[in-house]
PDB file of N, CA and C in Angstrom:
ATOM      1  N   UNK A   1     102.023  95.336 106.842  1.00  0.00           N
ATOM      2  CA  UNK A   1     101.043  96.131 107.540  1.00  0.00           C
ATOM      3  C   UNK A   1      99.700  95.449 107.400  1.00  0.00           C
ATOM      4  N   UNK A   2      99.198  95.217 108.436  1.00  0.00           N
ATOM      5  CA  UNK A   2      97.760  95.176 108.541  1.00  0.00           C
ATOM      6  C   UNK A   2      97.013  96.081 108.757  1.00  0.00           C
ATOM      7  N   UNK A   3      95.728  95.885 108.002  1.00  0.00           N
ATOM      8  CA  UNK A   3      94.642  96.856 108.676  1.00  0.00           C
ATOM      9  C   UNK A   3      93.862  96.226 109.798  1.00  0.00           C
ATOM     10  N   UNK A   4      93.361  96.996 110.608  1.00  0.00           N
ATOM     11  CA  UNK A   4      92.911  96.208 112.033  1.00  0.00           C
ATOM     12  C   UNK A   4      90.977  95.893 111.493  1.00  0.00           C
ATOM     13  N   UNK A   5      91.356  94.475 112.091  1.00  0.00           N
ATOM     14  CA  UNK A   5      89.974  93.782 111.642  1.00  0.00           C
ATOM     15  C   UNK A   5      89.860  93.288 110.230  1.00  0.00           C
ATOM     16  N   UNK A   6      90.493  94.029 109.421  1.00  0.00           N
ATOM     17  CA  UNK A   6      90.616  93.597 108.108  1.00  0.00           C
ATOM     18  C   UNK A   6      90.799  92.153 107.378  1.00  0.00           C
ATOM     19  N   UNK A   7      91.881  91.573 108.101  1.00  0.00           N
ATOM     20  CA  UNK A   7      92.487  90.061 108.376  1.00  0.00           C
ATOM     21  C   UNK A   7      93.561  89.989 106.760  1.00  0.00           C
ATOM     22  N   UNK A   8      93.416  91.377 106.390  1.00  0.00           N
ATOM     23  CA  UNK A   8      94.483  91.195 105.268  1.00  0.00           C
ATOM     24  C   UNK A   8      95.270  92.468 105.057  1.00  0.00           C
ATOM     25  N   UNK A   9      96.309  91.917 104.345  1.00  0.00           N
ATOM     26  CA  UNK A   9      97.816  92.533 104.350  1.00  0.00           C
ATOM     27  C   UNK A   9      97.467  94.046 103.640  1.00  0.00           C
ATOM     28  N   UNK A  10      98.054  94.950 103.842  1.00  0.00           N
ATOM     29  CA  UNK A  10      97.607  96.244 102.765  1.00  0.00           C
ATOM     30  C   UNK A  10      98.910  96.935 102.670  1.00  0.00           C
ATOM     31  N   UNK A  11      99.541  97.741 101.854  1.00  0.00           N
ATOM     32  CA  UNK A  11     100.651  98.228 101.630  1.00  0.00           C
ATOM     33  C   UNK A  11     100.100 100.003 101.651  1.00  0.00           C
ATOM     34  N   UNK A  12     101.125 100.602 102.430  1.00  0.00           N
ATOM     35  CA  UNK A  12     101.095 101.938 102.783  1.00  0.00           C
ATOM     36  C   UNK A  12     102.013 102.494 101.531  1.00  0.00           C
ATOM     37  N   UNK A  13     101.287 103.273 100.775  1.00  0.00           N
ATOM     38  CA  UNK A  13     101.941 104.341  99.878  1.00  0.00           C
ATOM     39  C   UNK A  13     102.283 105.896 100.248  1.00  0.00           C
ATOM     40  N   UNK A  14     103.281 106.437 100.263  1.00  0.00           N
ATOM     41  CA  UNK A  14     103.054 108.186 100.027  1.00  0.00           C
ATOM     42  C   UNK A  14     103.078 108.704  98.867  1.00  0.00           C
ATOM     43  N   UNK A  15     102.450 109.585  98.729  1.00  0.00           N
ATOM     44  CA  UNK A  15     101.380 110.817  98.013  1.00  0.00           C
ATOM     45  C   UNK A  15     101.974 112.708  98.538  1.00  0.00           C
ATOM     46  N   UNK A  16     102.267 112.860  97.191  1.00  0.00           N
ATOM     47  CA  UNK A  16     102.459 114.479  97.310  1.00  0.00           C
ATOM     48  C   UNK A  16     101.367 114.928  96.342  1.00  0.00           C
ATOM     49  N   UNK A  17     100.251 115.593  97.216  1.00  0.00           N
ATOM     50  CA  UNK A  17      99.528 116.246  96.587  1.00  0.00           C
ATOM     51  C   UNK A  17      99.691 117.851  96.039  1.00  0.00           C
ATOM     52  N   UNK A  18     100.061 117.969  95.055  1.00  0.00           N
ATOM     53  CA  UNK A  18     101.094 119.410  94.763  1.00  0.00           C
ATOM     54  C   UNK A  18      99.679 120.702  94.332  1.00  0.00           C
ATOM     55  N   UNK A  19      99.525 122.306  95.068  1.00  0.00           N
ATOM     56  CA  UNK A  19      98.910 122.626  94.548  1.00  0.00           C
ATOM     57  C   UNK A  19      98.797 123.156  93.181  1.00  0.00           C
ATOM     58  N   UNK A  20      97.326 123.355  92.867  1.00  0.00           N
ATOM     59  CA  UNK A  20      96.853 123.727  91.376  1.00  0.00           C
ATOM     60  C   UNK A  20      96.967 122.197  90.597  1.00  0.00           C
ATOM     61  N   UNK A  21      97.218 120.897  91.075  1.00  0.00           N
ATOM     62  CA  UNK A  21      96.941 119.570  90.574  1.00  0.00           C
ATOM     63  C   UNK A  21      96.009 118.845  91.143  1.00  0.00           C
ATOM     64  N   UNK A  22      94.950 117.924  90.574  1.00  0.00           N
ATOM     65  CA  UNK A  22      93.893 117.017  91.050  1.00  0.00           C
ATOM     66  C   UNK A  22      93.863 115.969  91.342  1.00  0.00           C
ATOM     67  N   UNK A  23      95.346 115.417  91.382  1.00  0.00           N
ATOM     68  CA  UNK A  23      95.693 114.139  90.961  1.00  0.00           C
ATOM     69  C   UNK A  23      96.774 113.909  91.965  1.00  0.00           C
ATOM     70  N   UNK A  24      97.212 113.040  92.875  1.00  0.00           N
ATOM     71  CA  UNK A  24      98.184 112.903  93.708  1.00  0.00           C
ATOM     72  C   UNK A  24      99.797 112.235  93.046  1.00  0.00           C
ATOM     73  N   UNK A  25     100.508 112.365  93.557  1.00  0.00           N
ATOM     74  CA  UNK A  25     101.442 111.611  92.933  1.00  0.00           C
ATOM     75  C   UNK A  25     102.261 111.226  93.824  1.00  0.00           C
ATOM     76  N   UNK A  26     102.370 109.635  93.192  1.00  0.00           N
ATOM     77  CA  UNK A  26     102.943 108.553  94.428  1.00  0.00           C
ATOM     78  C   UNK A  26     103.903 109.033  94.638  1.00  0.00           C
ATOM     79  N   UNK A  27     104.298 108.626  96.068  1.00  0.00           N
ATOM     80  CA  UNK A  27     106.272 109.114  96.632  1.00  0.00           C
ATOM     81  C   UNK A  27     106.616 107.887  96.464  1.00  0.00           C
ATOM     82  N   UNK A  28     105.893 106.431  96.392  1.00  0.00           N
ATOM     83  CA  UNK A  28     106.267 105.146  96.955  1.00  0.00           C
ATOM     84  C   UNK A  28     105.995 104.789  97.992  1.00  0.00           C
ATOM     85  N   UNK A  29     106.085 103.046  98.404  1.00  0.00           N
ATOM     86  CA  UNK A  29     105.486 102.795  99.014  1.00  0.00           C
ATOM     87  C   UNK A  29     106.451 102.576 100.254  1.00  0.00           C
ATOM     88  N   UNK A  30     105.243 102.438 101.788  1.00  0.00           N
ATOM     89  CA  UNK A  30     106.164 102.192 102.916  1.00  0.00           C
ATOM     90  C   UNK A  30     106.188 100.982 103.631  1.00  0.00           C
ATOM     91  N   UNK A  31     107.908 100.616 103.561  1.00  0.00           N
ATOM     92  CA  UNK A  31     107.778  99.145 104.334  1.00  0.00           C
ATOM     93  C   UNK A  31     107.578  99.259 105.468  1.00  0.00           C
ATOM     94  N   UNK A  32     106.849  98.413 106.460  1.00  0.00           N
ATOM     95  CA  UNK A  32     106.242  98.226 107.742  1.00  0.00           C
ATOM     96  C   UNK A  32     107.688  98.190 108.534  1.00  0.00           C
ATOM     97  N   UNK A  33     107.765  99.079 109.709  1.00  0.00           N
ATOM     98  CA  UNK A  33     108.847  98.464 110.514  1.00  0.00           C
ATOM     99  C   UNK A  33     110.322  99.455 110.093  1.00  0.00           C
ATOM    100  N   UNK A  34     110.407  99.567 108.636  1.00  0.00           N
ATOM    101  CA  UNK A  34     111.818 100.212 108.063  1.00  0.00           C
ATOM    102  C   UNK A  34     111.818 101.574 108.360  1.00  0.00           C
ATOM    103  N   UNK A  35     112.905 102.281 108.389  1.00  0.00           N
ATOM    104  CA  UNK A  35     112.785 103.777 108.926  1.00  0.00           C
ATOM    105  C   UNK A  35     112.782 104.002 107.405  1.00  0.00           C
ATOM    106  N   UNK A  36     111.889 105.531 107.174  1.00  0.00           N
ATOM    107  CA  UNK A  36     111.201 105.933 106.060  1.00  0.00           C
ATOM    108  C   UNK A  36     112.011 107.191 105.368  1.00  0.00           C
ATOM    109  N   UNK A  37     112.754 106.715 104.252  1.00  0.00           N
ATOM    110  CA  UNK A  37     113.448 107.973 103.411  1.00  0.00           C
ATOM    111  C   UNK A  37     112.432 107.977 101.888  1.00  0.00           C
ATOM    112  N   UNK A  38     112.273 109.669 101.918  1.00  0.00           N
ATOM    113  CA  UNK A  38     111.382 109.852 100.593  1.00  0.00           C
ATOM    114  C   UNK A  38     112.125 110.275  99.673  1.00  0.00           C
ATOM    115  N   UNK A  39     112.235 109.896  98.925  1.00  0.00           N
ATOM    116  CA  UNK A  39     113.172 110.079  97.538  1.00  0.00           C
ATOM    117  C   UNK A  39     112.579 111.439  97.091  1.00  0.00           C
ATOM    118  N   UNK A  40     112.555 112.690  96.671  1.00  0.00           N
ATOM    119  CA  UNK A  40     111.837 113.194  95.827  1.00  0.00           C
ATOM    120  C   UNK A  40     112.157 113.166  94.557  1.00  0.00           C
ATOM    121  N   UNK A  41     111.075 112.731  93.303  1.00  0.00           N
ATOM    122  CA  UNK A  41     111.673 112.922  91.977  1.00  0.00           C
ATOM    123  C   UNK A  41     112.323 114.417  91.643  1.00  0.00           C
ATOM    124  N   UNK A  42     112.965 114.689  90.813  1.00  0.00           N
ATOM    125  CA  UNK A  42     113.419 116.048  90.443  1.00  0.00           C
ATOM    126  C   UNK A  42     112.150 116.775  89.619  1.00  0.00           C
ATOM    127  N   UNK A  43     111.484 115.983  89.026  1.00  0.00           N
ATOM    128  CA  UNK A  43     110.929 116.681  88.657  1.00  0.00           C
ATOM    129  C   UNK A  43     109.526 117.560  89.626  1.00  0.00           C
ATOM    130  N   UNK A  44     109.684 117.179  90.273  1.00  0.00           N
ATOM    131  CA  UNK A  44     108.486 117.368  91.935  1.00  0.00           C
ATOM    132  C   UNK A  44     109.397 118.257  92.944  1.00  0.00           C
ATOM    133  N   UNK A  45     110.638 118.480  92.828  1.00  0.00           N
ATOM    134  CA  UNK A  45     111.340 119.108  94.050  1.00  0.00           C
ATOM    135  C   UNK A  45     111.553 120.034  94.064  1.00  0.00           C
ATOM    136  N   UNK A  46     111.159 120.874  92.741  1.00  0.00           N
ATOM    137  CA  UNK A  46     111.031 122.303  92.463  1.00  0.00           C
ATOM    138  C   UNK A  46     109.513 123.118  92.512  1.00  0.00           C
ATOM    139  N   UNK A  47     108.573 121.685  93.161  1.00  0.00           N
ATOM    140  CA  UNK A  47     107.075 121.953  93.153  1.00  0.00           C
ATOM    141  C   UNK A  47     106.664 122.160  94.323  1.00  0.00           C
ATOM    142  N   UNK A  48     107.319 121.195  95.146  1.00  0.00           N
ATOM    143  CA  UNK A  48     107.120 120.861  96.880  1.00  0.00           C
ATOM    144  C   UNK A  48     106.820 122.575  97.210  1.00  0.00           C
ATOM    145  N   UNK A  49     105.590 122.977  97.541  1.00  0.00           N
ATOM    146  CA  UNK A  49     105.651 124.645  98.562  1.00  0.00           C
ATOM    147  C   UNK A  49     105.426 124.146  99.552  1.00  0.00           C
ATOM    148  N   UNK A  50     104.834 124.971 100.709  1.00  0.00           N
ATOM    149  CA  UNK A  50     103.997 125.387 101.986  1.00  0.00           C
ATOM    150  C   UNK A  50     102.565 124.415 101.233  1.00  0.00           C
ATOM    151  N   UNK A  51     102.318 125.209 100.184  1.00  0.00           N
ATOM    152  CA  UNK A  51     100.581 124.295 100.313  1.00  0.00           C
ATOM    153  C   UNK A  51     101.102 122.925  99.397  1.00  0.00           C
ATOM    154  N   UNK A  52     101.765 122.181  99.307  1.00  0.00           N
ATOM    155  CA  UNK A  52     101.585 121.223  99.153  1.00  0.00           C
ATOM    156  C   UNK A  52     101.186 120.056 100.623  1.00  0.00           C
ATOM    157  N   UNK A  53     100.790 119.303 100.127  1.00  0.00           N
ATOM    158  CA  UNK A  53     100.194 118.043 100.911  1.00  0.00           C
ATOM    159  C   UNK A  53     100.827 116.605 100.903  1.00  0.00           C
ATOM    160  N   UNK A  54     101.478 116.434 102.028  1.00  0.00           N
ATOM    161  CA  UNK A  54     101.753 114.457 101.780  1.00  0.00           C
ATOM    162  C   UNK A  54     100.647 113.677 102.777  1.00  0.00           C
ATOM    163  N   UNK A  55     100.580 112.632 101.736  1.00  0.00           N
ATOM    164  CA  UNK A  55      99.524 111.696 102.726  1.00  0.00           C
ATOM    165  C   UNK A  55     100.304 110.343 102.081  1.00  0.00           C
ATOM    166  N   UNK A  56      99.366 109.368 103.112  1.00  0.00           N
ATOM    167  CA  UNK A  56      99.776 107.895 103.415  1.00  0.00           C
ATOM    168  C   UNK A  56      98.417 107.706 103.307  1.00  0.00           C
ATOM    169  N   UNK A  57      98.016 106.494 102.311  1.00  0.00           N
ATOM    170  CA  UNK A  57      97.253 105.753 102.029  1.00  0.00           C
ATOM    171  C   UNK A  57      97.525 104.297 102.077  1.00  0.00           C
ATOM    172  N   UNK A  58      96.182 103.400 102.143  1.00  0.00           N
ATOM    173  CA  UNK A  58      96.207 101.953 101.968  1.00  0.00           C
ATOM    174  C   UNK A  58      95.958 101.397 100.840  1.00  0.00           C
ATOM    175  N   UNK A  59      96.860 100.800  99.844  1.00  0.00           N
ATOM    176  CA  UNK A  59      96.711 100.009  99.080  1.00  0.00           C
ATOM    177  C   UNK A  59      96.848  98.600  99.025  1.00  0.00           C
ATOM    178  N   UNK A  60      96.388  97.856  97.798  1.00  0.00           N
ATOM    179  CA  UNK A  60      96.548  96.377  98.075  1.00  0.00           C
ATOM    180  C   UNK A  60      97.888  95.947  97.945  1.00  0.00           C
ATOM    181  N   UNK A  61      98.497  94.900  98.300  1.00  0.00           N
ATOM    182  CA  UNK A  61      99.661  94.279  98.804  1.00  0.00           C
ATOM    183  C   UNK A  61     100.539  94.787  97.724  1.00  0.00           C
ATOM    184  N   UNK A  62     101.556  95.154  97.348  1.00  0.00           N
ATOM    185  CA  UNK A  62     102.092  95.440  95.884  1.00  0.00           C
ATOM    186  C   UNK A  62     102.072  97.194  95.712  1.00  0.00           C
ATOM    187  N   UNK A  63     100.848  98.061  95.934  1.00  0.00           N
ATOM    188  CA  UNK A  63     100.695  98.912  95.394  1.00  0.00           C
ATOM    189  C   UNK A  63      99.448  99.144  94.438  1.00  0.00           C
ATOM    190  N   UNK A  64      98.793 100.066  94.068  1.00  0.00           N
ATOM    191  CA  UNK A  64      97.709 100.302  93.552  1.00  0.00           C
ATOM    192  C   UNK A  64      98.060  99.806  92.225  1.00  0.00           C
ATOM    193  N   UNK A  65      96.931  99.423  91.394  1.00  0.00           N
ATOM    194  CA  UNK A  65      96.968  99.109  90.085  1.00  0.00           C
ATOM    195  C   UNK A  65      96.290  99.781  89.465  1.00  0.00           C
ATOM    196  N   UNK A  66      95.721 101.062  89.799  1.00  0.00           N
ATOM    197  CA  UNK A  66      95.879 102.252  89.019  1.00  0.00           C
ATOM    198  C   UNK A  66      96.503 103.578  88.631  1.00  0.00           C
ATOM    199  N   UNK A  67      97.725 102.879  89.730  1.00  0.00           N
ATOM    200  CA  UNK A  67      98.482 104.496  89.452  1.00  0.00           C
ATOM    201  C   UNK A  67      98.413 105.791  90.466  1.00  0.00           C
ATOM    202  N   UNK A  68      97.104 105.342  91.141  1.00  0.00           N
ATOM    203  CA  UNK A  68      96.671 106.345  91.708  1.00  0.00           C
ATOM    204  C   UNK A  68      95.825 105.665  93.106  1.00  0.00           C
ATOM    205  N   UNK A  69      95.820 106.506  94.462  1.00  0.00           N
ATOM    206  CA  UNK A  69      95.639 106.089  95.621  1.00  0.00           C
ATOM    207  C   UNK A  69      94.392 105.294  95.401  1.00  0.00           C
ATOM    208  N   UNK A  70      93.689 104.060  96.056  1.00  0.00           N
ATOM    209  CA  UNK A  70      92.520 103.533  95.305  1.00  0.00           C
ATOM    210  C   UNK A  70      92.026 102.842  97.158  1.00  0.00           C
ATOM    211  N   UNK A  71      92.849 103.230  97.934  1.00  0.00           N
ATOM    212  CA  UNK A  71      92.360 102.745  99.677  1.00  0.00           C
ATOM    213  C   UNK A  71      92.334 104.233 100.119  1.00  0.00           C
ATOM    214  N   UNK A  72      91.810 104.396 101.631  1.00  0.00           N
ATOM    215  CA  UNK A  72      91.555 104.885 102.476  1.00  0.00           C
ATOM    216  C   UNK A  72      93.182 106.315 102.761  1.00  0.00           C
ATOM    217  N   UNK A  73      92.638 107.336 102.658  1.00  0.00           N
ATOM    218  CA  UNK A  73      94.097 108.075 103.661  1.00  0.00           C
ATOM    219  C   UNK A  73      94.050 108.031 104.910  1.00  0.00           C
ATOM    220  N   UNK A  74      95.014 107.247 105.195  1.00  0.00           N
ATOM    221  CA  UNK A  74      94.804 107.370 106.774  1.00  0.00           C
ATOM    222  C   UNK A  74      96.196 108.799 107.484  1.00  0.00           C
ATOM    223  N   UNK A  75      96.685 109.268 106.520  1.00  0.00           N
ATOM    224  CA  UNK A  75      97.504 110.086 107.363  1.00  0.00           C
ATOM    225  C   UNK A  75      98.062 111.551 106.355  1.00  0.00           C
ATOM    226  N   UNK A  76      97.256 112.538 106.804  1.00  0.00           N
ATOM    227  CA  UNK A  76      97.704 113.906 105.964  1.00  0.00           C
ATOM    228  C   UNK A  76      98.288 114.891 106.513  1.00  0.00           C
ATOM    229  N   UNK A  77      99.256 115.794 105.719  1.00  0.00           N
ATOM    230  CA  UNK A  77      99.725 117.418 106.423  1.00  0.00           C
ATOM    231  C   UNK A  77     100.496 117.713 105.489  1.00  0.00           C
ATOM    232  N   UNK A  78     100.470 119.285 105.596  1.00  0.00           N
ATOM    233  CA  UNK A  78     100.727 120.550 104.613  1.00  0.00           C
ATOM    234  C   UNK A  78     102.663 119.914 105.037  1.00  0.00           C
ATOM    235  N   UNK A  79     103.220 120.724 104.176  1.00  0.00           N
ATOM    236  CA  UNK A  79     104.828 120.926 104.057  1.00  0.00           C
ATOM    237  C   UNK A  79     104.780 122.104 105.516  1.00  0.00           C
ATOM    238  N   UNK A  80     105.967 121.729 105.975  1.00  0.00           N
ATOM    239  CA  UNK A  80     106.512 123.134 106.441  1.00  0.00           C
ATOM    240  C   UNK A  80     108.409 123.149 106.359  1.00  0.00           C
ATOM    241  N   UNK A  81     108.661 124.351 106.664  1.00  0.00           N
ATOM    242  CA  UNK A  81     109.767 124.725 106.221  1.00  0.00           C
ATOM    243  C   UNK A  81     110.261 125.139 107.929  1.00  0.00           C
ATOM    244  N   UNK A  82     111.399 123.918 107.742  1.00  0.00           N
ATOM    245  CA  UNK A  82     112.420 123.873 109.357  1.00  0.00           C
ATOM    246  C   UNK A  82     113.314 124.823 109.423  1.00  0.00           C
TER     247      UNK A  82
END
């Protein structure tokens, strides 16, 4: 993935932002091009509600090296239930 204008490579992560937490927590990252399955940890799949939040952020090539989203969100929305 590129960012446009950027002229360098950036790696797309997902993020479940769970409520009553401040802190996002990675889903992993997304390969460019691959159709996208989200693993949920177990310990998160009993957390997932209505107000939780997934987003897609830009990190550097690899993934953040803090653990935590450290680029731009370029893509957010609440859970809903199909």
């Amino acid at each position: 993935m590129r960012t446009s204008g950027s002229g360098s490579a950036r790696a797309a992560r997902a993020n479940a932002m769970l409520d009553g937490e401040t802190r996002p927590r990675s889903l992993g990252l997304i390969q460019p091009g691959q159709p996208i399955k989200l693993e949920i940890p177990p310990d998160l799949a009993g957390r997932l509600t209505p107000d939780a939040t997934l987003a897609v952020s830009l990190e550097p090539p690899g993934g953040s090296p803090t653990g935590q989203p450290t680029g731009p969100v370029i893509a957010a929305g609440k859970l809903t239930s199909l």
